[in-house]
Protein backbone atom coordinates (compact mmCIF):
# COMPACT_ATOMS: atom_id res chain seq x y z
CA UNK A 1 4.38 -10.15 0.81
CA UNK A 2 2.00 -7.82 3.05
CA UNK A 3 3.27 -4.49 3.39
CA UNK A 4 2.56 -3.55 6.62
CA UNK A 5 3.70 0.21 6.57
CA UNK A 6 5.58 2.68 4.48
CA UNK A 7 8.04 5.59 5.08
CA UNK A 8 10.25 8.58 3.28
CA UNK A 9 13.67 8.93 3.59
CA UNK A 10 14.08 12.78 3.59
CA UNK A 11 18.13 13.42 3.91
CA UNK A 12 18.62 17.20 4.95
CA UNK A 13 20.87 19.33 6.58
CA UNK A 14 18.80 20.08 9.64
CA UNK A 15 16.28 17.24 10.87
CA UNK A 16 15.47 19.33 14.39
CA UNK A 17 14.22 22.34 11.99
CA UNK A 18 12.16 19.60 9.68
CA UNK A 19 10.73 18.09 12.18
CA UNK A 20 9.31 21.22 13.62
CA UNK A 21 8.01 22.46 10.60
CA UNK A 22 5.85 18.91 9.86
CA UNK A 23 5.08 19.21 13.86
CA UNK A 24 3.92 22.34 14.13
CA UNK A 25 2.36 22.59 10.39
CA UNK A 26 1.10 19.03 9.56
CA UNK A 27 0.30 17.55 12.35
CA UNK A 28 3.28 15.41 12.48
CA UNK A 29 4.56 13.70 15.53
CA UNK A 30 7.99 12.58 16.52
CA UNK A 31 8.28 8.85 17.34
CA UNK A 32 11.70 8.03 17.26
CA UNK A 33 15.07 10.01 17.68
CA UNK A 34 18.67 8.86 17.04
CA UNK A 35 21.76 11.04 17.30
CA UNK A 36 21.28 11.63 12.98
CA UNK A 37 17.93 11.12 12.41
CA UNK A 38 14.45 11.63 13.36
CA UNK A 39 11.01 9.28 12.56
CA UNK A 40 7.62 11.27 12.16
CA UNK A 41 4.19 9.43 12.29
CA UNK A 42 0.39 10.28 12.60
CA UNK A 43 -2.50 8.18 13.03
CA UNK A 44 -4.20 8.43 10.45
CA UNK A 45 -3.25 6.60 6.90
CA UNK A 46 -0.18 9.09 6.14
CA UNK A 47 3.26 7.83 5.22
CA UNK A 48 5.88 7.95 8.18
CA UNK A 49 8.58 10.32 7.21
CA UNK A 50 12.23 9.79 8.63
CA UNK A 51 14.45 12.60 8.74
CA UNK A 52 18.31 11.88 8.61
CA UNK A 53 21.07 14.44 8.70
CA UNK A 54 23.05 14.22 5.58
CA UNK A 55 26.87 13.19 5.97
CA UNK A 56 28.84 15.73 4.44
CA UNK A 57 31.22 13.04 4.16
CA UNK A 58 29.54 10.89 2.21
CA UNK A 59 27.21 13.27 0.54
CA UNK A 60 28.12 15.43 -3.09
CA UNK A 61 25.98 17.87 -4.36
CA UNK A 62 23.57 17.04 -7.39
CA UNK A 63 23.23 13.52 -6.04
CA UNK A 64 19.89 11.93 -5.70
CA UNK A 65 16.68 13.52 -7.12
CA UNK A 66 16.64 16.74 -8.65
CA UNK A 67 12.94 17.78 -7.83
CA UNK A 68 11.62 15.64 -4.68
CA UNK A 69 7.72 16.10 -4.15
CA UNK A 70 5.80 14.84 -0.36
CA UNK A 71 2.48 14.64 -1.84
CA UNK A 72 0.01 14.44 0.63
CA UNK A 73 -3.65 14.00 -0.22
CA UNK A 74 -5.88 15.28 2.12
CA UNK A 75 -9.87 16.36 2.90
CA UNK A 76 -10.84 20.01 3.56
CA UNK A 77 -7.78 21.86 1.87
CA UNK A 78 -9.42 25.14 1.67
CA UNK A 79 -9.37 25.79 5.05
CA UNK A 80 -6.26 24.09 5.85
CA UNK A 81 -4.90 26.65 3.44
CA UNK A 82 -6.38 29.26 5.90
CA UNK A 83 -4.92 27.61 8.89
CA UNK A 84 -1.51 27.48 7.03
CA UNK A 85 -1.53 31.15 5.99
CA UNK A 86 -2.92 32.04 9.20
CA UNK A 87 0.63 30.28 10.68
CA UNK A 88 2.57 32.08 8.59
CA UNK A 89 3.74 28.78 6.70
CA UNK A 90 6.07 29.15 4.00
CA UNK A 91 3.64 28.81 1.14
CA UNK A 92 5.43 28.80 -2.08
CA UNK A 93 2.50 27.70 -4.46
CA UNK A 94 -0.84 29.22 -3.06
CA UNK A 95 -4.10 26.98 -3.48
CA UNK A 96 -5.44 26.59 -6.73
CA UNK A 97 -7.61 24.61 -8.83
CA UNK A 98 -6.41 22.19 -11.65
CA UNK A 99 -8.97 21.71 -14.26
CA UNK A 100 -8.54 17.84 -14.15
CA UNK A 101 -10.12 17.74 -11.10
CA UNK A 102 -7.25 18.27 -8.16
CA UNK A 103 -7.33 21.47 -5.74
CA UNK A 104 -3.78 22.03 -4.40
CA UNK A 105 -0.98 24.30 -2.70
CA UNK A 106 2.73 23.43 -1.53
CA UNK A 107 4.90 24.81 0.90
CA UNK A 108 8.59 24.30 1.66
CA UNK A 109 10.43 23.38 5.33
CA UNK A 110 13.14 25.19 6.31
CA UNK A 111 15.28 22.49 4.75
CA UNK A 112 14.08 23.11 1.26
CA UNK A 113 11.68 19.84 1.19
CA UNK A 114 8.70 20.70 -1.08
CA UNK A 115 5.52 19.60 0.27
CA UNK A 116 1.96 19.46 -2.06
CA UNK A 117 -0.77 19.05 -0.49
CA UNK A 118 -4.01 18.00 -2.89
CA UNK A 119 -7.22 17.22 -2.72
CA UNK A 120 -9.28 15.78 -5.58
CA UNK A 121 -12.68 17.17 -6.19
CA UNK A 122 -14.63 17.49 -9.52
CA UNK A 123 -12.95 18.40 -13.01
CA UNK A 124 -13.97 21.46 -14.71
CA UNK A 125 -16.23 20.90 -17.40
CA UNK A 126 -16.97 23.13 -19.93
């Protein structure tokens, strides 16, 4: 098997307002709409993410994962964390260092999907 590409599945209750929010945020583009879902890409080596509107129908609450992360790992954090503050993105965790060695913040879309974004850099030693 080669794996050629890879994607997330995001299911939420408003892809339009998702997609905007990794658009205008993350750099994010839009290469594929359907009537209940939308595909996001880049060009560099990030993971496609596919929005699809959840089907109330179909759907319960407290199915499917309690705590879903979008990790992204990324170069020059500290100044995307600028940019991002600067935008007035919803920053929910604001950029810190981990002593292990990992520099990180997250923010949330308007659909509730956490998203970290990390960048590994030296560990702390003492």
């Amino acid at each position: 098997m080669n794996i050629v590409s890879s994607a997330v599945s995001l299911t939420v209750a408003d892809p339009p307002a998702s997609s905007r929010f990794f658009t205008s945020h993350l750099g994010f583009r839009e290469i594929l709409a359907g009537e209940e879902f939308i595909a996001l890409g880049r060009d560099d080596g990030a993971v496609d993410l596919v929005l699809v509107e959840r089907d109330l129908e179909r759907w319960q609450p407290g199915q499917g994962l309690a705590d879903l992360i979008v990790v992204f790992a990324a170069t020059g954090l500290a100044a995307e964390y600028e940019r991002l503050r600067g935008e007035g993105a919803p920053i929910t965790i604001p950029l810190r260092r981990e002593p292990w060695g990992e520099l990180l913040m997250q923010l949330v879309d308007p659909n509730g999907v956490k998203v970290q974004l990390t960048e590994w850099i030296s560990p702390i030693t003492r």
